[in-house]
C-alpha atoms as a PDB file:
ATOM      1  CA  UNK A   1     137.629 155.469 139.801  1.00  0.00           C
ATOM      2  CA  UNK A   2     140.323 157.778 138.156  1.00  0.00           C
ATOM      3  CA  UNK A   3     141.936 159.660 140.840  1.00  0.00           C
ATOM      4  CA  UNK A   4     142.496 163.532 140.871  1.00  0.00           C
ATOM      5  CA  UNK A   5     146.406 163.539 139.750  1.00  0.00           C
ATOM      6  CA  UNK A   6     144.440 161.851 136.137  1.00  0.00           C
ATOM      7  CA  UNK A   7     141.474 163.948 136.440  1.00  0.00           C
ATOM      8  CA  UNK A   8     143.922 166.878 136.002  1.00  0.00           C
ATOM      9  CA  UNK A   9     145.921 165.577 132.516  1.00  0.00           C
ATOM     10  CA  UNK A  10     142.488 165.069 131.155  1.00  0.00           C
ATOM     11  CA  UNK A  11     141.411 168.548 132.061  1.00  0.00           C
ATOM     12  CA  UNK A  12     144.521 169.389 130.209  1.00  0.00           C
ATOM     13  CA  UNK A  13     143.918 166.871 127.471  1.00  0.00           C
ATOM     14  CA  UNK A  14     140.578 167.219 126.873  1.00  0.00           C
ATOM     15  CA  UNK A  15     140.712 170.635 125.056  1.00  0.00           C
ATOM     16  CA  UNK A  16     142.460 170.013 122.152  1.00  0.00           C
ATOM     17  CA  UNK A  17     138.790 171.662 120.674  1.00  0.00           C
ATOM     18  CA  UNK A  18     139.572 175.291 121.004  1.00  0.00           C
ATOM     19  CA  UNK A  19     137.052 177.721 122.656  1.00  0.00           C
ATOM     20  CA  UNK A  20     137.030 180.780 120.057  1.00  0.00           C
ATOM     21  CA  UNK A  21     134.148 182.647 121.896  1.00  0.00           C
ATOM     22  CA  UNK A  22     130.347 182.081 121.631  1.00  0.00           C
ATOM     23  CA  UNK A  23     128.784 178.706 123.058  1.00  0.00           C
ATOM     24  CA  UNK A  24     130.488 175.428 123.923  1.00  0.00           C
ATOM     25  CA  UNK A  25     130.133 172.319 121.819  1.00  0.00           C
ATOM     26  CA  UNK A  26     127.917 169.835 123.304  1.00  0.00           C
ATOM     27  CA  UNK A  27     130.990 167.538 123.661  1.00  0.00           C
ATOM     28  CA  UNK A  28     133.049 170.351 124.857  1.00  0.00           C
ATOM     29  CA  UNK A  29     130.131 170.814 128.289  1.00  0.00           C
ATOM     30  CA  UNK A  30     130.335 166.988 128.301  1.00  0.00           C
ATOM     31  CA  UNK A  31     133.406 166.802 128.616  1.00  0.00           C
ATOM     32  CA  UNK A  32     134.386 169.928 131.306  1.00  0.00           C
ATOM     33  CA  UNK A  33     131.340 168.800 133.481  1.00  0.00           C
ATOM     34  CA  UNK A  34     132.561 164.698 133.623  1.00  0.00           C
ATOM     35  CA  UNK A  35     136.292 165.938 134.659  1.00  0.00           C
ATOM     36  CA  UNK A  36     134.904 168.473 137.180  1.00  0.00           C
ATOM     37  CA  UNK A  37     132.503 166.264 138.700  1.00  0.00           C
ATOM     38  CA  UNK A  38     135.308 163.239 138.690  1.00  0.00           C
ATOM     39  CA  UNK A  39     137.563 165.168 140.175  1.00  0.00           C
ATOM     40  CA  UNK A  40     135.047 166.660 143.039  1.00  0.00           C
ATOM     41  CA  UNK A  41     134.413 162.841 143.758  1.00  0.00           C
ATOM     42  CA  UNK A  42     137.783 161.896 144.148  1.00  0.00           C
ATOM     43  CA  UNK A  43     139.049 164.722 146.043  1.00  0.00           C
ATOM     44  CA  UNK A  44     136.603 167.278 147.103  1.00  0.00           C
ATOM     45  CA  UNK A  45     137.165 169.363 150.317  1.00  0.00           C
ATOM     46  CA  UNK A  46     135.184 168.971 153.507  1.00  0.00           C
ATOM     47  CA  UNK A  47     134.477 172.268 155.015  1.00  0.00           C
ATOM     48  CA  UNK A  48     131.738 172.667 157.858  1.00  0.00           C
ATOM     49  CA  UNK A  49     129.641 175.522 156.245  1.00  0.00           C
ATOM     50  CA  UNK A  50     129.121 172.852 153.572  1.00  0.00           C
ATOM     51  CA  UNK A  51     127.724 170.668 155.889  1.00  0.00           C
ATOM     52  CA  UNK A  52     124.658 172.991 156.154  1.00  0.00           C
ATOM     53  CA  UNK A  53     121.925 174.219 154.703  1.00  0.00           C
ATOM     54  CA  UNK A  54     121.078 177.019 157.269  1.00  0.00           C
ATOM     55  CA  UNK A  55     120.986 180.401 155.416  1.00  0.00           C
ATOM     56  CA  UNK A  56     122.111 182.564 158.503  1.00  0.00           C
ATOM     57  CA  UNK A  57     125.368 180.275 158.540  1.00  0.00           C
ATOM     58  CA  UNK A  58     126.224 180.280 155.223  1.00  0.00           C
ATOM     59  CA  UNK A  59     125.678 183.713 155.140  1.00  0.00           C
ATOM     60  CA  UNK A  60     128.436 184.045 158.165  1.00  0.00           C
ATOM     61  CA  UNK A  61     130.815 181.681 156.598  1.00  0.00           C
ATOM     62  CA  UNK A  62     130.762 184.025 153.440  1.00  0.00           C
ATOM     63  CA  UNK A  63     131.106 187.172 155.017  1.00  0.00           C
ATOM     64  CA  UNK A  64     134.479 185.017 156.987  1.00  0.00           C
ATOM     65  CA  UNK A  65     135.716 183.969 153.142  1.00  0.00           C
ATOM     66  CA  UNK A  66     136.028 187.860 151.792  1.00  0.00           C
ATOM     67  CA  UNK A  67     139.436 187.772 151.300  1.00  0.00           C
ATOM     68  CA  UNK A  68     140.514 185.194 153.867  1.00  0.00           C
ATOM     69  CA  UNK A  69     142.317 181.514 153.586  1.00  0.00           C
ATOM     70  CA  UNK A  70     139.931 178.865 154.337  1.00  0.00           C
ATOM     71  CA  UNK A  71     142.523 177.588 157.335  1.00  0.00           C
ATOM     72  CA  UNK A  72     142.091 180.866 158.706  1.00  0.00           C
ATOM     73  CA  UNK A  73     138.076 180.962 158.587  1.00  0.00           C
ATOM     74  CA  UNK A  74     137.642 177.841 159.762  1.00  0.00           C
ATOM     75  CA  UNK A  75     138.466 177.662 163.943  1.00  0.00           C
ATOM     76  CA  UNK A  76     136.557 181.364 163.638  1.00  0.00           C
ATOM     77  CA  UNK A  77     133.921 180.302 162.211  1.00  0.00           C
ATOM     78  CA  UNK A  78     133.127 177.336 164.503  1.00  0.00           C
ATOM     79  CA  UNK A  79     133.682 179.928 167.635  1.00  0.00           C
ATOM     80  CA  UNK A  80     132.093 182.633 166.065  1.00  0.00           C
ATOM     81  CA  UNK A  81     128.139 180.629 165.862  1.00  0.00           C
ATOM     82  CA  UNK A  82     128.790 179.455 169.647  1.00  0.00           C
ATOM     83  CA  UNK A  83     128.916 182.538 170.394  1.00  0.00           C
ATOM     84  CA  UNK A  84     126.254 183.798 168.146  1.00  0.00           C
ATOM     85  CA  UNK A  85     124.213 180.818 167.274  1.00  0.00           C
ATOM     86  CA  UNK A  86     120.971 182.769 165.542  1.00  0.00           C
ATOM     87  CA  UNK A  87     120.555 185.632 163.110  1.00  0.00           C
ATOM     88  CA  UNK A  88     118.696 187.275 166.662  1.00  0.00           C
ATOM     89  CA  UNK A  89     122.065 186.267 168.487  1.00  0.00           C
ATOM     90  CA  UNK A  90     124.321 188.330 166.485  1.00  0.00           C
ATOM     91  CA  UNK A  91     121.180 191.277 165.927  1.00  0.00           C
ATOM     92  CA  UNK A  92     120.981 191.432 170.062  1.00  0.00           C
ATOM     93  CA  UNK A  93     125.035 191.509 170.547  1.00  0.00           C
ATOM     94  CA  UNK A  94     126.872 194.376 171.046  1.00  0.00           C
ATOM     95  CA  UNK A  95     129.624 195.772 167.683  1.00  0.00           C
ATOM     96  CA  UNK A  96     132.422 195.053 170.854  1.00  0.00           C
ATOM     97  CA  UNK A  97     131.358 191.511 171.396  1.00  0.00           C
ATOM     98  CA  UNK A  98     130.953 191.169 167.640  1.00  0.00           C
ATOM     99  CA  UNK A  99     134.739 192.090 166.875  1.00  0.00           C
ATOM    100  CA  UNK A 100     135.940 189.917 169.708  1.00  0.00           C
ATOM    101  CA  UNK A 101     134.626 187.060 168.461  1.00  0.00           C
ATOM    102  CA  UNK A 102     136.191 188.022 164.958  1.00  0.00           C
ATOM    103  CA  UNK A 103     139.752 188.861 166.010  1.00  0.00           C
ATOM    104  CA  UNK A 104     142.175 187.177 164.156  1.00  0.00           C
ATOM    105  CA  UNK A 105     140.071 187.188 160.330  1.00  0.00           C
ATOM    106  CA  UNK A 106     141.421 190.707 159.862  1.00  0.00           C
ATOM    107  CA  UNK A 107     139.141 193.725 157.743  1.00  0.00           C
ATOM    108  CA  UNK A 108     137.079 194.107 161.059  1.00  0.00           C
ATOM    109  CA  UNK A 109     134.554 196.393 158.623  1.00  0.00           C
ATOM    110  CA  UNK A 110     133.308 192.881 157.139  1.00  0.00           C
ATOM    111  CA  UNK A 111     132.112 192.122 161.181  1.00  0.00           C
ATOM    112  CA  UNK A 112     130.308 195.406 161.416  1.00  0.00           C
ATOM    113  CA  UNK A 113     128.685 194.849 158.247  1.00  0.00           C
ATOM    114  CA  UNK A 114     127.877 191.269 159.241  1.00  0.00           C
ATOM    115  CA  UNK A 115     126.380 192.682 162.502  1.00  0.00           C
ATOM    116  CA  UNK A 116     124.733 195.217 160.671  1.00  0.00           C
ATOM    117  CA  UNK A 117     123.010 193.156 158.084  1.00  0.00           C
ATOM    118  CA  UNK A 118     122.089 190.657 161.064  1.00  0.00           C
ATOM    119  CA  UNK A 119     120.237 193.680 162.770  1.00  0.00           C
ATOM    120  CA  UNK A 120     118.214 194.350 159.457  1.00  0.00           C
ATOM    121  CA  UNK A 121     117.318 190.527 158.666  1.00  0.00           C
ATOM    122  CA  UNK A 122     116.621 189.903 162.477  1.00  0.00           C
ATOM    123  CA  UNK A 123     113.820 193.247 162.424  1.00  0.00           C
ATOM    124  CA  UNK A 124     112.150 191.890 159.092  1.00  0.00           C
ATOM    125  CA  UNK A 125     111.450 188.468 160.640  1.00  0.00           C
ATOM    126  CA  UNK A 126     114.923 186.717 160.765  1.00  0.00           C
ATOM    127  CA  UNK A 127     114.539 184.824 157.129  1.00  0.00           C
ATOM    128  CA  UNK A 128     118.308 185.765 154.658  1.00  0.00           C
ATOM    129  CA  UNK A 129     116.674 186.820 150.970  1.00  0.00           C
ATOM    130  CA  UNK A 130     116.715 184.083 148.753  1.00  0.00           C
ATOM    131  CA  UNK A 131     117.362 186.857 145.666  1.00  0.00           C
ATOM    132  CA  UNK A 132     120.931 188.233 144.919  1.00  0.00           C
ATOM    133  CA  UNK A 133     119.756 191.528 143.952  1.00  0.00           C
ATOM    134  CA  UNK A 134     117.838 191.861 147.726  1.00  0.00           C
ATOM    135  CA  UNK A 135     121.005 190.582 149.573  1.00  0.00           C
ATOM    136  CA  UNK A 136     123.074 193.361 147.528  1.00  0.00           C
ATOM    137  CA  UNK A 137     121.127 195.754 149.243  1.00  0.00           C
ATOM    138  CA  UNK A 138     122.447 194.792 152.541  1.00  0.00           C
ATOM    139  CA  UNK A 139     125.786 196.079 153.838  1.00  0.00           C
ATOM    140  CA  UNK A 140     128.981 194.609 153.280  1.00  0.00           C
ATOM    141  CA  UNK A 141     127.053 192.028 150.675  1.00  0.00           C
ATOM    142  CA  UNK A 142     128.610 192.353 147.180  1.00  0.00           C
ATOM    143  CA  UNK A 143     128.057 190.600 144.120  1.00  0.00           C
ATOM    144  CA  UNK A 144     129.841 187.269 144.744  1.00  0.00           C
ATOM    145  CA  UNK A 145     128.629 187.175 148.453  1.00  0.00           C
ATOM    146  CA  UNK A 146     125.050 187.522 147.324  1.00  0.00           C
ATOM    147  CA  UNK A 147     125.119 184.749 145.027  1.00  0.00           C
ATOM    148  CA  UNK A 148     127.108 182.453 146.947  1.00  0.00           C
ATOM    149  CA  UNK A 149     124.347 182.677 149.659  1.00  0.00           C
ATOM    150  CA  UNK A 150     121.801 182.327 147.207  1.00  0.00           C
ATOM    151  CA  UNK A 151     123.349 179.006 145.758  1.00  0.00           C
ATOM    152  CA  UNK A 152     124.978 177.452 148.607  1.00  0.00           C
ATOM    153  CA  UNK A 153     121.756 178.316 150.504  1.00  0.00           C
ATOM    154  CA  UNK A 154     118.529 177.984 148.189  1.00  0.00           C
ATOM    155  CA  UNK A 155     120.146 176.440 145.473  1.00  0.00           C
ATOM    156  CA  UNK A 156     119.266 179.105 142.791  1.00  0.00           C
ATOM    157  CA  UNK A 157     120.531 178.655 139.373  1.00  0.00           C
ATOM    158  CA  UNK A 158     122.622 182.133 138.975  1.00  0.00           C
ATOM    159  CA  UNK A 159     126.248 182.506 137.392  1.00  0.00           C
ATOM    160  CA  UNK A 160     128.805 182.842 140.095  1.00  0.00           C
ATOM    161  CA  UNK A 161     132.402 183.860 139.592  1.00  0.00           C
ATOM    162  CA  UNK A 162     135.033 183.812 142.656  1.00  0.00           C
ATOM    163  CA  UNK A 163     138.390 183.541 142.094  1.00  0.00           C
ATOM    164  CA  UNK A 164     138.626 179.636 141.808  1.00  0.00           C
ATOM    165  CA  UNK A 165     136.311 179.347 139.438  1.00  0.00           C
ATOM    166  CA  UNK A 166     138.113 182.003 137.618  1.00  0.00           C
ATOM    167  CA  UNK A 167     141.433 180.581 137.589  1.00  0.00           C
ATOM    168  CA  UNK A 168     139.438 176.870 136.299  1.00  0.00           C
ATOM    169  CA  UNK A 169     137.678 178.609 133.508  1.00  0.00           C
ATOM    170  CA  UNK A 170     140.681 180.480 132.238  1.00  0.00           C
ATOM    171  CA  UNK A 171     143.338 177.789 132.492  1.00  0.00           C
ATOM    172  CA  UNK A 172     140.515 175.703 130.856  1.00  0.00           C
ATOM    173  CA  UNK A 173     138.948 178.150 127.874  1.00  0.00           C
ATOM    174  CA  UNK A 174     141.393 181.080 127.460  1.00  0.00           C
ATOM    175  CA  UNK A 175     144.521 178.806 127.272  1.00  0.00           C
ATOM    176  CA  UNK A 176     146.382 181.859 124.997  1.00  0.00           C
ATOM    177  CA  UNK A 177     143.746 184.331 126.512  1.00  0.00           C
ATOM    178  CA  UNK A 178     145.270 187.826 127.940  1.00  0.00           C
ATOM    179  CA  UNK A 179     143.193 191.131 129.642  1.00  0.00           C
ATOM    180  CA  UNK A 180     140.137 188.197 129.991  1.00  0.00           C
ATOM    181  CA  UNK A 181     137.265 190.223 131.983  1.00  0.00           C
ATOM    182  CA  UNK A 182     134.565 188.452 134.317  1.00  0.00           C
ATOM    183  CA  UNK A 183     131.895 188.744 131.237  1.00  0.00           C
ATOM    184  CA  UNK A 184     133.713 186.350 128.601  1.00  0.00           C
ATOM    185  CA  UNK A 185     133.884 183.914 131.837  1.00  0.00           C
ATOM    186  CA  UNK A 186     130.346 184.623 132.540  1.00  0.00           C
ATOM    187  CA  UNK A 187     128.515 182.706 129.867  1.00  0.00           C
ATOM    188  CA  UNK A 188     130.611 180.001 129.807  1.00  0.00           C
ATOM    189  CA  UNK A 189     129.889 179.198 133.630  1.00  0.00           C
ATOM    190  CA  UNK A 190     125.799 179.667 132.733  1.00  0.00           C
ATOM    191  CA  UNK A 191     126.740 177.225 129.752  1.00  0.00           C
ATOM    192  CA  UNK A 192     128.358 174.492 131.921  1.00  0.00           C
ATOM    193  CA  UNK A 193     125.678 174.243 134.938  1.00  0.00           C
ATOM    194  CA  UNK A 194     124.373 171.378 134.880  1.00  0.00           C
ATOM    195  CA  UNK A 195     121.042 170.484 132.978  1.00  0.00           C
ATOM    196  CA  UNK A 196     117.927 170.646 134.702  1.00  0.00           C
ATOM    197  CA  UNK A 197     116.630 167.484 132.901  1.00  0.00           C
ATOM    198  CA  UNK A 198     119.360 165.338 133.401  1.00  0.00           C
ATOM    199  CA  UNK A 199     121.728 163.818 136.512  1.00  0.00           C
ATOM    200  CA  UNK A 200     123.419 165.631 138.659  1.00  0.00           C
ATOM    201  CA  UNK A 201     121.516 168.347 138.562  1.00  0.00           C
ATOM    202  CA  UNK A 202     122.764 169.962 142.341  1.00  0.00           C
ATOM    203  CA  UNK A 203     123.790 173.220 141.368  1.00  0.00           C
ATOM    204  CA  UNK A 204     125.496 173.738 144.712  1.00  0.00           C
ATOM    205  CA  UNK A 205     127.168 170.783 144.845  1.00  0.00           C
ATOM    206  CA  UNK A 206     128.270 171.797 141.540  1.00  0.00           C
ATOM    207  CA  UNK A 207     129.882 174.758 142.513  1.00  0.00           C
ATOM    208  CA  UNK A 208     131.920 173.545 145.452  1.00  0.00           C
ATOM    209  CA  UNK A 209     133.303 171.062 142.534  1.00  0.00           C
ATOM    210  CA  UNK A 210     134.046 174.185 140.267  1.00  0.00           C
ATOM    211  CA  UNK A 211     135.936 175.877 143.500  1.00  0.00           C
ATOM    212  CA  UNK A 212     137.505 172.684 144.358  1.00  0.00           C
ATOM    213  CA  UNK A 213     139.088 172.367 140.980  1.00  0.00           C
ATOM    214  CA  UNK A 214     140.470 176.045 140.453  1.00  0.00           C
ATOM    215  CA  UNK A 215     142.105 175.803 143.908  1.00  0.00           C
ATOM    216  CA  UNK A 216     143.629 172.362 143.066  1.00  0.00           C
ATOM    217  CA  UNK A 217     145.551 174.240 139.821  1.00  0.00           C
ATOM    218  CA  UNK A 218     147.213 176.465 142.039  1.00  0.00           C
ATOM    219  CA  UNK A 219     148.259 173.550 144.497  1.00  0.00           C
ATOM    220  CA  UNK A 220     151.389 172.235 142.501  1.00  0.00           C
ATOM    221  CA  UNK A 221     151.365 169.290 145.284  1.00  0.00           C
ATOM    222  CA  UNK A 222     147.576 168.077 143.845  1.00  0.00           C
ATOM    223  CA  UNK A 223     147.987 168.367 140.457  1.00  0.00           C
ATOM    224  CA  UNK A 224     149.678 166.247 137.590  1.00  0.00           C
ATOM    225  CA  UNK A 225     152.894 167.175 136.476  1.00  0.00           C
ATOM    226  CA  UNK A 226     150.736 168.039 132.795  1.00  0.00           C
ATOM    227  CA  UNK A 227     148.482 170.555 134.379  1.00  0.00           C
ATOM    228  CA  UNK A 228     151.348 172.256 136.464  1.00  0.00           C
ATOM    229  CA  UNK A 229     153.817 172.738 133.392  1.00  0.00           C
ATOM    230  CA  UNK A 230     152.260 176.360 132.515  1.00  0.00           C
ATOM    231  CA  UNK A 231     153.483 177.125 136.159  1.00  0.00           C
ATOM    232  CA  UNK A 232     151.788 180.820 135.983  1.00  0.00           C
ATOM    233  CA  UNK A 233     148.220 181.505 137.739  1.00  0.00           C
ATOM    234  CA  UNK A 234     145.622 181.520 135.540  1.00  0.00           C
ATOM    235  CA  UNK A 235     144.224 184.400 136.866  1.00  0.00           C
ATOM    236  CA  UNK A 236     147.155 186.560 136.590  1.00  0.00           C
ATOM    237  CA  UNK A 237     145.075 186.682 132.763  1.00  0.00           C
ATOM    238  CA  UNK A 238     141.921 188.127 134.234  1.00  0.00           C
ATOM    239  CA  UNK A 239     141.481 191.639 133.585  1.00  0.00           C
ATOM    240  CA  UNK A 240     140.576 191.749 137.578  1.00  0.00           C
ATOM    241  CA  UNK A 241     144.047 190.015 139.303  1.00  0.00           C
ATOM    242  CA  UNK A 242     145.191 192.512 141.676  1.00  0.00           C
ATOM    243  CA  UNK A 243     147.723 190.865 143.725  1.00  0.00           C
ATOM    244  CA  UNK A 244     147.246 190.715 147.432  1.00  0.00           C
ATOM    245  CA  UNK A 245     149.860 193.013 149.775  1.00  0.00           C
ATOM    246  CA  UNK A 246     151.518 191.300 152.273  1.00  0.00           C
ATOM    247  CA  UNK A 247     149.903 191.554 155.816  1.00  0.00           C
ATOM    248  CA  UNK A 248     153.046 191.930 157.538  1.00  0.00           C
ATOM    249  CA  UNK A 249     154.263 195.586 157.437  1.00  0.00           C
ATOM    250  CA  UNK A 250     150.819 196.659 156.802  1.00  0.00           C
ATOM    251  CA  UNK A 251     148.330 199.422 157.973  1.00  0.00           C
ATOM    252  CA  UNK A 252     145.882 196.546 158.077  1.00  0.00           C
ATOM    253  CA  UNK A 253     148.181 195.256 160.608  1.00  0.00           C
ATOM    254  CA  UNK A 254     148.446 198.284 162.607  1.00  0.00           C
ATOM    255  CA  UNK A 255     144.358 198.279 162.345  1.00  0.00           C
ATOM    256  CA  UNK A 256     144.334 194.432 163.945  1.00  0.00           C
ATOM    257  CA  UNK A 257     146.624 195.696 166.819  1.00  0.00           C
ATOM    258  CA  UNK A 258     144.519 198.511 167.609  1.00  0.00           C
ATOM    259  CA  UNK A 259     140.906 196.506 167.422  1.00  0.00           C
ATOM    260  CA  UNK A 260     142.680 193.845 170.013  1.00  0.00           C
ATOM    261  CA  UNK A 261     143.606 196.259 172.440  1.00  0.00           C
ATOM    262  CA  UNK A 262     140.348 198.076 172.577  1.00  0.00           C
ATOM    263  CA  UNK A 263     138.176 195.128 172.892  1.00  0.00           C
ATOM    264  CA  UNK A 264     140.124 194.084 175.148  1.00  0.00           C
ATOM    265  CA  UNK A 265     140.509 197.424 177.533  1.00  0.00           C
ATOM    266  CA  UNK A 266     137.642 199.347 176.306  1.00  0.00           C
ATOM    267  CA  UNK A 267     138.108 202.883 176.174  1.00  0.00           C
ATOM    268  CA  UNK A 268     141.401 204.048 176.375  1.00  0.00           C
ATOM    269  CA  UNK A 269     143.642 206.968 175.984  1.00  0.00           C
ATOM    270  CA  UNK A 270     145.599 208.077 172.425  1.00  0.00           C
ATOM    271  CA  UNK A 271     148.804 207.776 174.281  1.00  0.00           C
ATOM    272  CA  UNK A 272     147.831 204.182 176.182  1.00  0.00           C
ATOM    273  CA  UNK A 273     146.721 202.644 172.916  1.00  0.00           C
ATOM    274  CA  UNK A 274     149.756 204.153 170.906  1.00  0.00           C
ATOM    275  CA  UNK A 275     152.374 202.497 173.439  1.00  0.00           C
ATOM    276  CA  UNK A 276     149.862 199.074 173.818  1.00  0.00           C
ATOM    277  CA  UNK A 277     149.346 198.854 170.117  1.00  0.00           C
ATOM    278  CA  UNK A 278     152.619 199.441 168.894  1.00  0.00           C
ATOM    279  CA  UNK A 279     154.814 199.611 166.784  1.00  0.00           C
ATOM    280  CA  UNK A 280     153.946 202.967 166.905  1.00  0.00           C
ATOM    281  CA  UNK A 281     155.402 204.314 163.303  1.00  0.00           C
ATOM    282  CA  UNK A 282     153.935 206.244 160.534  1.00  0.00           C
ATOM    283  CA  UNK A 283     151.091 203.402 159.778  1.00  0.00           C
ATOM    284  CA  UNK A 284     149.516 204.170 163.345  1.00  0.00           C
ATOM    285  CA  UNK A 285     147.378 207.265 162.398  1.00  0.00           C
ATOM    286  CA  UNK A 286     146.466 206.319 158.920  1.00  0.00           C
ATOM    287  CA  UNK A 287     145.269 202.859 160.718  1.00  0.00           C
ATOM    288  CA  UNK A 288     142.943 205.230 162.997  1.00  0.00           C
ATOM    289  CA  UNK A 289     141.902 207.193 160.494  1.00  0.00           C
ATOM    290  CA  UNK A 290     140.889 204.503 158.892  1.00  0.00           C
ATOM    291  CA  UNK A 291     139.167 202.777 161.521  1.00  0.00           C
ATOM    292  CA  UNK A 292     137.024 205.533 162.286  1.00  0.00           C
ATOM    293  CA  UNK A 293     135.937 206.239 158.268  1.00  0.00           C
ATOM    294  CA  UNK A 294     134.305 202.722 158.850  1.00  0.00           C
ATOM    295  CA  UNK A 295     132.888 203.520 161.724  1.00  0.00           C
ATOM    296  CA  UNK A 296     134.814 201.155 164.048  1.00  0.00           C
ATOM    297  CA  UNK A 297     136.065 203.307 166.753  1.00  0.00           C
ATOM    298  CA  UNK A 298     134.849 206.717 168.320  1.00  0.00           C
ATOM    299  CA  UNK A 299     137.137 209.743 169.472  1.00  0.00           C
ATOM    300  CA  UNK A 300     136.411 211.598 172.218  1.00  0.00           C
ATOM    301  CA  UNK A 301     138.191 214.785 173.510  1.00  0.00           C
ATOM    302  CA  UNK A 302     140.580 212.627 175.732  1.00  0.00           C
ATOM    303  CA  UNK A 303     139.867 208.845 174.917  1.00  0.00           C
ATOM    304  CA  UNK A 304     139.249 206.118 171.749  1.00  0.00           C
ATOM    305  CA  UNK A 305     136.890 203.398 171.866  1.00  0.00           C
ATOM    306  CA  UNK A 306     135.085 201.274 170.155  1.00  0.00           C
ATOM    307  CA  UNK A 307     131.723 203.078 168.465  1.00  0.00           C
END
């Protein structure tokens, strides 16, 4: 079996067809789908939310992913269902015991939302929606969260775009491409799923594989000296890159300080949490402020704590 340093020069080689827009060649999905799924067998990641089916999981691991490293999510995410094992787990818990068992992901609002969401599912019977557009209308569920639930969970056949998959489909089809929105990428993902009528058919399965292969081409260290030569990220050509601030220096850092100390002391005065927090500079109040737009934390006339 070809191994993944291989799989990557064909995925370079293998496109000497140019993509000018419109639908793929038949040889052109043949092709793209044999090196994704080659690759995905040779070197495909292990993860524990793929290990399960469980909608109320994968729902949690997703809401863990917004914006956060895999190595990060992972030791959360296995403490995080102890804790709160069931959708009626997390619906029952308090917002406190909710963000203590998040500490350390960072944008606390996504564990409010998750809480929040898990209080609406739990009251209409504890079954996740199977349909994107019913999983939008829950908080903190967005586009790509509701159809990663609705693939990795039910295995429904809908176009799914994360930044992976991105970065594969643009180092792949818009070689010379600049300014490249989502919906050129769009049909060209619907075009390579693979075909109902014919082997493999797992949609899911075939999305990890997509993922798996995007994240490889920005891993100099797993891919073949041929793929890494254009050296640039792919998805610095999407119209949608917006590079990530660092997290040290931050307000959101400020924010993490301030959600530690109050789970951990409860209500507490401005001046306490300013001196336990720290560093206590010009990010402090614009991290409270902020805090308290999402609804995180409650003022009182002489204390803060967590709403």
């Amino acid at each position: 079996m070809a191994g993944p340093q291989s799989d990557h020069a064909l995925l370079v080689a293998e496109y000497a067809e140019p993509y000018h827009g419109g639908l793929l060649t038949p040889g052109q999905r043949t092709r793209f789908r044999a090196v994704v799924w080659s690759y995905y067998r040779s070197a495909g990641r292990t993860m524990p939310w793929r290990e399960t089916r469980d909608p109320y999981r994968i729902m949690v691991s997703e809401f863990m992913l917004q914006q956060t490293q895999v190595s990060r999510v992972e030791p959360r995410y296995h403490d995080f269902l102890e804790s709160f094992p069931t959708v009626f787990d997390l619906a029952r818990a308090t917002l406190g015991d909710v963000l203590r068992s998040w500490q350390g992901l960072g944008y606390n609002r996504r564990a409010r939302y998750l809480h929040e969401t898990a209080k609406l599912i739990a009251g209409r019977g504890g079954t996740v929606p199977d349909d994107p557009a019913e999983l939008r209308t829950l908080p903190g569920i967005g586009a790509y969260t509701a159809t990663a639930v609705a693939v990795f969970a039910y295995e429904r056949r809908v176009v799914m775009i994360e930044t992976n998959i991105r970065r594969l489909f643009l180092h792949s089809f818009f070689r010379d491409g600049r300014d490249i929105p989502d919906r050129e990428i769009g049909p060209l993902v619907e075009q390579t799923l693979p075909e109902q009528a014919l082997p493999p058919r797992d949609v899911r399965h075939w999305y990890y594989a997509l993922m798996d292969c995007g994240a490889a081409l920005a891993a100099p260290a797993l891919a073949a000296p041929a793929l890494a030569a254009p050296a640039a990220n792919a998805n610095r050509r999407s119209r949608h890159y917006v590079r990530q601030k660092p997290f040290a220096g931050s307000v959101r850092e400020v924010r993490g300080m301030i959600i530690r100390v109050l789970t951990e002391r409860g209500e507490v005065s401005l001046e306490e949490l300013e001196r336990s927090a720290g560093p206590t500079d010009e990010r402090f109040v614009p991290a409270l402020e902020g805090l308290e737009r999402d609804g995180l934390i409650v003022f009182t006339r002489s204390s803060i704590s967590l709403r």
